[in-house]
N, C-alpha and C. Protein backbone atom coordinates (compact mmCIF):
# COMPACT_ATOMS: atom_id res chain seq x y z
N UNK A 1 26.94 -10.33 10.59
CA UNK A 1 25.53 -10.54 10.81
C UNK A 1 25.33 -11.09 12.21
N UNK A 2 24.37 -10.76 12.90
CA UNK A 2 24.08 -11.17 14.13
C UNK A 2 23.35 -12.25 14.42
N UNK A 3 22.98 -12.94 15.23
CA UNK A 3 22.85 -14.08 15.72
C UNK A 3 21.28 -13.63 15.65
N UNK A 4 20.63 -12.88 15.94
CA UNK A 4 18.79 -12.56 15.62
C UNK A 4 18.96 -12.44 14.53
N UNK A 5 19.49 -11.63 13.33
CA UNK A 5 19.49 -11.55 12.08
C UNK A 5 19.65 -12.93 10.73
N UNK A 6 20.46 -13.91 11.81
CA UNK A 6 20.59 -14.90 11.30
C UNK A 6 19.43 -16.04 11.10
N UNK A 7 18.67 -15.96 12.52
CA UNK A 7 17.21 -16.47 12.91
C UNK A 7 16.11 -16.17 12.34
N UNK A 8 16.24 -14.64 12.25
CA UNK A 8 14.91 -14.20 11.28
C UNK A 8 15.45 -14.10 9.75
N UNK A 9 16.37 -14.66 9.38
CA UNK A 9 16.65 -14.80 7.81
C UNK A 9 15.87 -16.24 7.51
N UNK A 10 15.72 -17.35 8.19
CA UNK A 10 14.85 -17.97 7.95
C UNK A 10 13.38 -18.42 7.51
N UNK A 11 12.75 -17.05 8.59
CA UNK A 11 11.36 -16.79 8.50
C UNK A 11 11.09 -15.63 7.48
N UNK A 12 11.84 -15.08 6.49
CA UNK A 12 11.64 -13.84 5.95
C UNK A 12 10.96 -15.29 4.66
N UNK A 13 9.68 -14.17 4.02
CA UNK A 13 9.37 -14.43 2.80
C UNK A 13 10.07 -13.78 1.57
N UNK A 14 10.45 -14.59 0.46
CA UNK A 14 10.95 -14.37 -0.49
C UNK A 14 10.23 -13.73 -1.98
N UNK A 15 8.54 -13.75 -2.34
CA UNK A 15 7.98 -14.13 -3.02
C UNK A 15 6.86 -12.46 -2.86
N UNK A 16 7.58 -11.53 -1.56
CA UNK A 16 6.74 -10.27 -1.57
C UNK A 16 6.71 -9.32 -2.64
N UNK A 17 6.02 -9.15 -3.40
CA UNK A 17 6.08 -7.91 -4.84
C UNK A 17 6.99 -6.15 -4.03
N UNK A 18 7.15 -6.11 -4.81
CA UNK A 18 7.67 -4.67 -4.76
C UNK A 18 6.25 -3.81 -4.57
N UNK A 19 6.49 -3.35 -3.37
CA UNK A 19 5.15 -1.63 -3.83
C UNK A 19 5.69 -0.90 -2.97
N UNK A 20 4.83 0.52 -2.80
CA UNK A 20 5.25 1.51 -1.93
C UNK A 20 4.03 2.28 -1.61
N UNK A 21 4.19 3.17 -0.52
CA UNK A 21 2.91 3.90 0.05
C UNK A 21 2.33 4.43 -1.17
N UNK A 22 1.02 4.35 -1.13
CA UNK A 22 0.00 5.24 -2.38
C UNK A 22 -0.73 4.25 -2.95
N UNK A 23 0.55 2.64 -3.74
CA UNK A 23 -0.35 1.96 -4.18
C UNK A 23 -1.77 1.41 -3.96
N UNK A 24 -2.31 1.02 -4.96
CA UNK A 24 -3.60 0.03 -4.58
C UNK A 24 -3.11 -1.66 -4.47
N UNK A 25 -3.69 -2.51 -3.30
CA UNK A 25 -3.17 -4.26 -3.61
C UNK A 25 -4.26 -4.42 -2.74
N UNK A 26 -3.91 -5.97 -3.02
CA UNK A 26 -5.00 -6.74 -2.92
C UNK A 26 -4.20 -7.53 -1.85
N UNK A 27 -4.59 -7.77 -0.70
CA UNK A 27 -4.04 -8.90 0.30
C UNK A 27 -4.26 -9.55 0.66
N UNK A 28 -3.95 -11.06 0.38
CA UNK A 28 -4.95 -12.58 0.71
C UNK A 28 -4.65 -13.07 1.61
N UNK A 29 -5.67 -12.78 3.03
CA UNK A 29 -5.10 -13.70 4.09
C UNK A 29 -5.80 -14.58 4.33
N UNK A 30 -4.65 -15.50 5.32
CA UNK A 30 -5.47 -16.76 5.85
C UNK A 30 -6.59 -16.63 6.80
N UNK A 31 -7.96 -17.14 6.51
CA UNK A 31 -9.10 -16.96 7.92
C UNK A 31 -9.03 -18.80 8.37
N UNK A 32 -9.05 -19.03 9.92
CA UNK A 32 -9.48 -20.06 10.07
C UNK A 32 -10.56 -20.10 10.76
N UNK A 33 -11.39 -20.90 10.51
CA UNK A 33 -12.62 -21.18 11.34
C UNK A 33 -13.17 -22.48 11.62
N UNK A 34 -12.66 -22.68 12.52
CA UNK A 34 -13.42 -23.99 12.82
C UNK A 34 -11.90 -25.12 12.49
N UNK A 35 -12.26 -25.52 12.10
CA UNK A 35 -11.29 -26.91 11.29
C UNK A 35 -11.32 -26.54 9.70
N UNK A 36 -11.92 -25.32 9.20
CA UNK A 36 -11.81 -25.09 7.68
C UNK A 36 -11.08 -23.46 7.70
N UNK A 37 -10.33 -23.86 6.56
CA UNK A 37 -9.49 -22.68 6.18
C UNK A 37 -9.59 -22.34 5.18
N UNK A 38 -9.68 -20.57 4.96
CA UNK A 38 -10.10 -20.31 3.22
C UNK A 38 -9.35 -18.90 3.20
N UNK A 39 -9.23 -18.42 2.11
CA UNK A 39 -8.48 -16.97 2.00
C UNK A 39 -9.42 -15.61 1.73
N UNK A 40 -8.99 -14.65 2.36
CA UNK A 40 -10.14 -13.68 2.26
C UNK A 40 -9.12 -12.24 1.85
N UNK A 41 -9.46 -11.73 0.39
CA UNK A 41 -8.90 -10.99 -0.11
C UNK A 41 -9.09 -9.48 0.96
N UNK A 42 -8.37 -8.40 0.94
CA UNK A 42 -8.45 -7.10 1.42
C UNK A 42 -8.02 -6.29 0.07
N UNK A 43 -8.78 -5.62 -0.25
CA UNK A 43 -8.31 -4.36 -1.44
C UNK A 43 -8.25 -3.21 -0.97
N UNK A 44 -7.00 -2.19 -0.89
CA UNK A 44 -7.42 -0.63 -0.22
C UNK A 44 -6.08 0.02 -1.14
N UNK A 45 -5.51 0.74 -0.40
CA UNK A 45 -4.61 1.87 -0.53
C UNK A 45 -3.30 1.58 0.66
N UNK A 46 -2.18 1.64 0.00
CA UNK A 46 -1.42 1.74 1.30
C UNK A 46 -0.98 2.40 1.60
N UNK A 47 -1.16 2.97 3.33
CA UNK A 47 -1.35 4.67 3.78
C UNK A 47 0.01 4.18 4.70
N UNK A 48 0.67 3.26 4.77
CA UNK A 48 1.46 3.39 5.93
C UNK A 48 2.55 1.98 5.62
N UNK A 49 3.92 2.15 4.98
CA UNK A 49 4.98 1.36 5.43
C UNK A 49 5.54 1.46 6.46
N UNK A 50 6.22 0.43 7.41
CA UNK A 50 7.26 0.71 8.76
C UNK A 50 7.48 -0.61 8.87
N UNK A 51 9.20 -0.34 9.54
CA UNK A 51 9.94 -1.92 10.05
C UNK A 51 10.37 -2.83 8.99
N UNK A 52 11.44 -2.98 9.49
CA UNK A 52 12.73 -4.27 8.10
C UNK A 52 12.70 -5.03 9.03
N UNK A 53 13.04 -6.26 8.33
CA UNK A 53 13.27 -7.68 8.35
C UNK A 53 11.97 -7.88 8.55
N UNK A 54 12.20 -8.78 9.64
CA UNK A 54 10.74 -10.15 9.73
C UNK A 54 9.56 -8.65 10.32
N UNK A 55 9.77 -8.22 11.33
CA UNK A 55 8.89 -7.21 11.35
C UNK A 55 8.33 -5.93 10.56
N UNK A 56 8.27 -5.98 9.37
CA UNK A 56 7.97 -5.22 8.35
C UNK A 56 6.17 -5.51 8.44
N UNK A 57 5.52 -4.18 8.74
CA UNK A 57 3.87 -4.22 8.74
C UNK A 57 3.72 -3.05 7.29
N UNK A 58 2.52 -3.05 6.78
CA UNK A 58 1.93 -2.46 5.96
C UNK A 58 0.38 -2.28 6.41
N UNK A 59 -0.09 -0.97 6.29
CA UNK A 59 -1.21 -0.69 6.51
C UNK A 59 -1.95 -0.36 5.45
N UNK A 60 -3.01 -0.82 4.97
CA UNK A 60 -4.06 -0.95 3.92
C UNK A 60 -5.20 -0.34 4.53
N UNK A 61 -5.94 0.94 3.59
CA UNK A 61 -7.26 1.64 3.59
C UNK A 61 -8.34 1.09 2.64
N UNK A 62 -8.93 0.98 3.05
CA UNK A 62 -10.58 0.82 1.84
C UNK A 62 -11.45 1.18 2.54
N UNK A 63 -12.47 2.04 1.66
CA UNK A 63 -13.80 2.17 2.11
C UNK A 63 -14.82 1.32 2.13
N UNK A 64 -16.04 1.09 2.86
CA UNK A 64 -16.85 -0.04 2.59
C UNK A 64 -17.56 0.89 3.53
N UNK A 65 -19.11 0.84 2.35
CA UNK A 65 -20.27 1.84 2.44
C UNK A 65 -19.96 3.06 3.09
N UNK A 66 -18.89 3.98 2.57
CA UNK A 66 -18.77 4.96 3.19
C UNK A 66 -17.39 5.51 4.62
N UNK A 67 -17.53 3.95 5.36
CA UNK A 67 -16.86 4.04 6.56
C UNK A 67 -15.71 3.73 6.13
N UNK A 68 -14.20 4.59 6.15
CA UNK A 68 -12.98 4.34 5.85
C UNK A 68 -12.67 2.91 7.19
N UNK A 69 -12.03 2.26 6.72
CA UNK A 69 -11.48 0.38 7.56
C UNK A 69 -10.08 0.17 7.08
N UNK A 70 -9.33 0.14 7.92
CA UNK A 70 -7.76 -0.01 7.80
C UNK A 70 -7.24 -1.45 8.52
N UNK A 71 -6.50 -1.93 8.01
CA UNK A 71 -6.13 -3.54 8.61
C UNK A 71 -4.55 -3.05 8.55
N UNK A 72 -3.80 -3.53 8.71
CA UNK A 72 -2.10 -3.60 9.33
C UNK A 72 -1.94 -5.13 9.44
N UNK A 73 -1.30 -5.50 8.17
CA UNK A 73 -0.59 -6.65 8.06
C UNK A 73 0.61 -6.71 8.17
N UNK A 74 1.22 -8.20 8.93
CA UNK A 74 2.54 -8.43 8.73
C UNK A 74 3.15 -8.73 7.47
N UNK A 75 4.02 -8.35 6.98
CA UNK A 75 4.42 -8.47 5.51
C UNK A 75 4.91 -10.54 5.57
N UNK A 76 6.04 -10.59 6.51
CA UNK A 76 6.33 -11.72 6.50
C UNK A 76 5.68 -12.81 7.48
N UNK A 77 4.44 -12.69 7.52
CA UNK A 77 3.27 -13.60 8.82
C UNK A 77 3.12 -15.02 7.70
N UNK A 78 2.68 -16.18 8.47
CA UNK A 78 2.10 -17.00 7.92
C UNK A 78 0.78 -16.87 7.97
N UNK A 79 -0.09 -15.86 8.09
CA UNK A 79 -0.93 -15.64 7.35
C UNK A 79 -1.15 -15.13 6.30
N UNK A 80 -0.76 -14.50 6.16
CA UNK A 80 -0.91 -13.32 4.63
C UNK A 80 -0.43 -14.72 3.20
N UNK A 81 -0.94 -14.87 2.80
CA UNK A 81 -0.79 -15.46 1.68
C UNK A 81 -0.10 -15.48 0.23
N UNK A 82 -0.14 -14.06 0.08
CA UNK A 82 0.11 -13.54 -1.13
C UNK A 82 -0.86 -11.98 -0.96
N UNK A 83 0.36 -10.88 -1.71
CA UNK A 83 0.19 -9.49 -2.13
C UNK A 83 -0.13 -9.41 -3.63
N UNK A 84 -1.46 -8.91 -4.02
CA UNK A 84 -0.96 -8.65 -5.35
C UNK A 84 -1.22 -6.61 -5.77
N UNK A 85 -0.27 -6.51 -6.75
CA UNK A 85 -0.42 -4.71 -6.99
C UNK A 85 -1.07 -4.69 -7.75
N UNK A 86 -2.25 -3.72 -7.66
CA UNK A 86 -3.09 -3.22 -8.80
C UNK A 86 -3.35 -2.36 -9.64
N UNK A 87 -2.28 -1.05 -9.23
CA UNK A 87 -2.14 0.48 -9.20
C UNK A 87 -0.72 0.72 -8.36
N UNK A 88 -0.32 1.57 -9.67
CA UNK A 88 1.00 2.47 -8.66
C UNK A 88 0.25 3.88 -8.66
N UNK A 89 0.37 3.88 -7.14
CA UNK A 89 0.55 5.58 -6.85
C UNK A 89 1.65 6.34 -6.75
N UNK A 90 1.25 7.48 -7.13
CA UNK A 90 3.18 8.25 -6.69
C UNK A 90 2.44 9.27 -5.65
N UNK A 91 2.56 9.53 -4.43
CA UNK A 91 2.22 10.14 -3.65
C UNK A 91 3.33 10.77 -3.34
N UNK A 92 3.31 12.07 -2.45
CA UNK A 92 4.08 13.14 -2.49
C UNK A 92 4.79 13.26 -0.76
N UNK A 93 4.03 12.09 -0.03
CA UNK A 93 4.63 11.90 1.30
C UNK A 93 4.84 10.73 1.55
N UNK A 94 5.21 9.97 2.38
CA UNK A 94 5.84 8.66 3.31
C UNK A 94 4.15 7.98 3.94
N UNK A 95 3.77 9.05 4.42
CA UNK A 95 2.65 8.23 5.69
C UNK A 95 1.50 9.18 4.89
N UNK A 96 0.16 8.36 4.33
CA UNK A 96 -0.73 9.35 3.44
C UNK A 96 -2.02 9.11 4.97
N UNK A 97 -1.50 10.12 5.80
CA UNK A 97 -2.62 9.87 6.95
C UNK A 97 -3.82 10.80 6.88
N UNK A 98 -3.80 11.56 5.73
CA UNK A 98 -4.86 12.72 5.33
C UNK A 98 -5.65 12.31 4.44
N UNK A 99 -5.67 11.14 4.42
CA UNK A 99 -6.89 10.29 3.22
C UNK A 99 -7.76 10.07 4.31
N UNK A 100 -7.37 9.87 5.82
CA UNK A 100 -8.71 9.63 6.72
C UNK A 100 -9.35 10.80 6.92
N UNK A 101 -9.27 12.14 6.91
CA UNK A 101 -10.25 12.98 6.64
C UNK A 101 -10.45 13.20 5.67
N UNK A 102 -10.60 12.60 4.26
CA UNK A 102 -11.67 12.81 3.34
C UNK A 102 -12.64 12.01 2.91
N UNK A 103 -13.63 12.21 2.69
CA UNK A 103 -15.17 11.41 2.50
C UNK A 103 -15.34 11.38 1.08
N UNK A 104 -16.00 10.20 0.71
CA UNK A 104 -16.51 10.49 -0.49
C UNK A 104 -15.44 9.92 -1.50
N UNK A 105 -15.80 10.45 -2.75
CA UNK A 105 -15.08 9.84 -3.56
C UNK A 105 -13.43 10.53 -4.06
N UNK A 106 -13.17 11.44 -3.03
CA UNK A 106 -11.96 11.56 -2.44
C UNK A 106 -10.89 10.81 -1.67
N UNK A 107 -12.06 9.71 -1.40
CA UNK A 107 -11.17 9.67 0.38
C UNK A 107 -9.83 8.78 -0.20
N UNK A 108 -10.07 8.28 -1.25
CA UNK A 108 -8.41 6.94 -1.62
C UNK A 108 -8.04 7.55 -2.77
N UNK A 109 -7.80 8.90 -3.23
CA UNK A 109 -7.58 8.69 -4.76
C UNK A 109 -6.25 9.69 -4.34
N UNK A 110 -5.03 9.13 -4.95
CA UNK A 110 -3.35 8.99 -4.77
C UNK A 110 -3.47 9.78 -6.82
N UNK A 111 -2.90 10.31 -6.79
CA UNK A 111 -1.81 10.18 -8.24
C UNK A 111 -1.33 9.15 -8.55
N UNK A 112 -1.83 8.91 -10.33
CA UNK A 112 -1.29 7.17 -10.31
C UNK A 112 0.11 7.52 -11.00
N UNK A 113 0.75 6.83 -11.17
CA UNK A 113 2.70 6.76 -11.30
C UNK A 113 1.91 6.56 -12.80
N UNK A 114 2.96 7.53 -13.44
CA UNK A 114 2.78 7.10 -15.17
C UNK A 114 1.83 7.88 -15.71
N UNK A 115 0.60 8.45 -14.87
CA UNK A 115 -0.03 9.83 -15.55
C UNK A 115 0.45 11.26 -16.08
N UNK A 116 -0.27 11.28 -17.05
CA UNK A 116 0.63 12.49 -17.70
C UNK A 116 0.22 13.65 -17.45
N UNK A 117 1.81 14.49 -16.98
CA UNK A 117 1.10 15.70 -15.95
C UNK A 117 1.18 17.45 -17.02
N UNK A 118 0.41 18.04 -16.89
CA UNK A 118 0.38 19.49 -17.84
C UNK A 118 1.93 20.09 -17.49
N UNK A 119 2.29 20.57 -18.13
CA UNK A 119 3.90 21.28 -18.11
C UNK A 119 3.46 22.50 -17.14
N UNK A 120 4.01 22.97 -16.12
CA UNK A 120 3.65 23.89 -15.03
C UNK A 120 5.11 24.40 -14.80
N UNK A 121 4.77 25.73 -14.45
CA UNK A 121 6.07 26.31 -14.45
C UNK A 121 6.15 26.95 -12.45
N UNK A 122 7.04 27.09 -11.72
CA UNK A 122 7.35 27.17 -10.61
C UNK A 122 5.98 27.74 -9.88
N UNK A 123 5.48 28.85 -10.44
CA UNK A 123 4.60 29.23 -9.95
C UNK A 123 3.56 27.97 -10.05
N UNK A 124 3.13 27.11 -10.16
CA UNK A 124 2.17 26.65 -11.00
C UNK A 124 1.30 26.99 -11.63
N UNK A 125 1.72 27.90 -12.66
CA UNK A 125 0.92 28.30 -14.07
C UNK A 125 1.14 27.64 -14.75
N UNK A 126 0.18 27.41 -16.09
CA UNK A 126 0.84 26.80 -17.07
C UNK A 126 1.90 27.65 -17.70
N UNK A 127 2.79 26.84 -18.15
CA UNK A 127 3.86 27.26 -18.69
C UNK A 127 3.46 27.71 -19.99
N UNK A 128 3.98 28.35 -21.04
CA UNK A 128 3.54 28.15 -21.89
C UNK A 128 4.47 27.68 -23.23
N UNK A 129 3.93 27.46 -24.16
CA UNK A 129 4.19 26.05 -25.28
C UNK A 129 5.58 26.93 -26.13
N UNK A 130 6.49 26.38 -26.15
CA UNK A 130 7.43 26.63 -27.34
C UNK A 130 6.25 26.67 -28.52
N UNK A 131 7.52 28.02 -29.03
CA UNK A 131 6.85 28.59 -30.58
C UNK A 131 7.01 27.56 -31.61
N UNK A 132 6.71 27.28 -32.86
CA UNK A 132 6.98 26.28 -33.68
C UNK A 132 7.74 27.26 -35.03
């Protein structure tokens, strides 16, 4: 192990949930203002993992009135407070950067992990049902 690896084993958080691109979470960061400090949740989609160890960012989508808004948090910052998961998605790529051209009530909706899918055969036809 290297002498940076050893340094940023210190600052790594221990307490991050497991997710992966597609999910839905909720991300509580720290706002300061003034001399008062309070936590301000973010809810979206996450369109973008990149970077191990201490530099590990996650990028979060949500709409609000329409206008898609993306934030890029540090996973291990002393701001971020706590991740929580709300939804597994199973998405079919790494980087879901084609949710920013869709509008509407398209624009965040992933395949959720655990939905049950019609039996489809290569072509995608339905297959059809064993005889009884």
């Amino acid at each position: 192990m290297s002498i940076v690896q050893e340094v940023e084993k210190a600052f790594l958080k221990k307490e991050i949930p497991s997710f992966n691109v597609g999910d839905t979470v909720r991300v509580f960061s720290k706002i300061i203002e003034g001399d008062k400090e309070r936590l301000q949740a973010f809810e979206g989609t996450v369109i973008k993992k990149r970077g191990r160890g201490i530099g590990e960012v996650v990028t979060v989508r949500k709409m609000v009135q329409g206008i898609g808004v993306e934030k890029t948090f540090p996973l291990h910052s002393p701001r971020v407070e706590k991740i929580k998961v709300l939804k597994s998605g199973r998405p079919r790529r790494a980087k879901l950067y084609y949710l920013r051209k869709r509008i509407g009530s398209k624009a965040l909706r992933v395949e959720e992990a655990g939905a049950e899918q019609s039996p489809t055969d290569a072509a995608g036809k339905l297959a059809a049902s064993p005889a009884k």
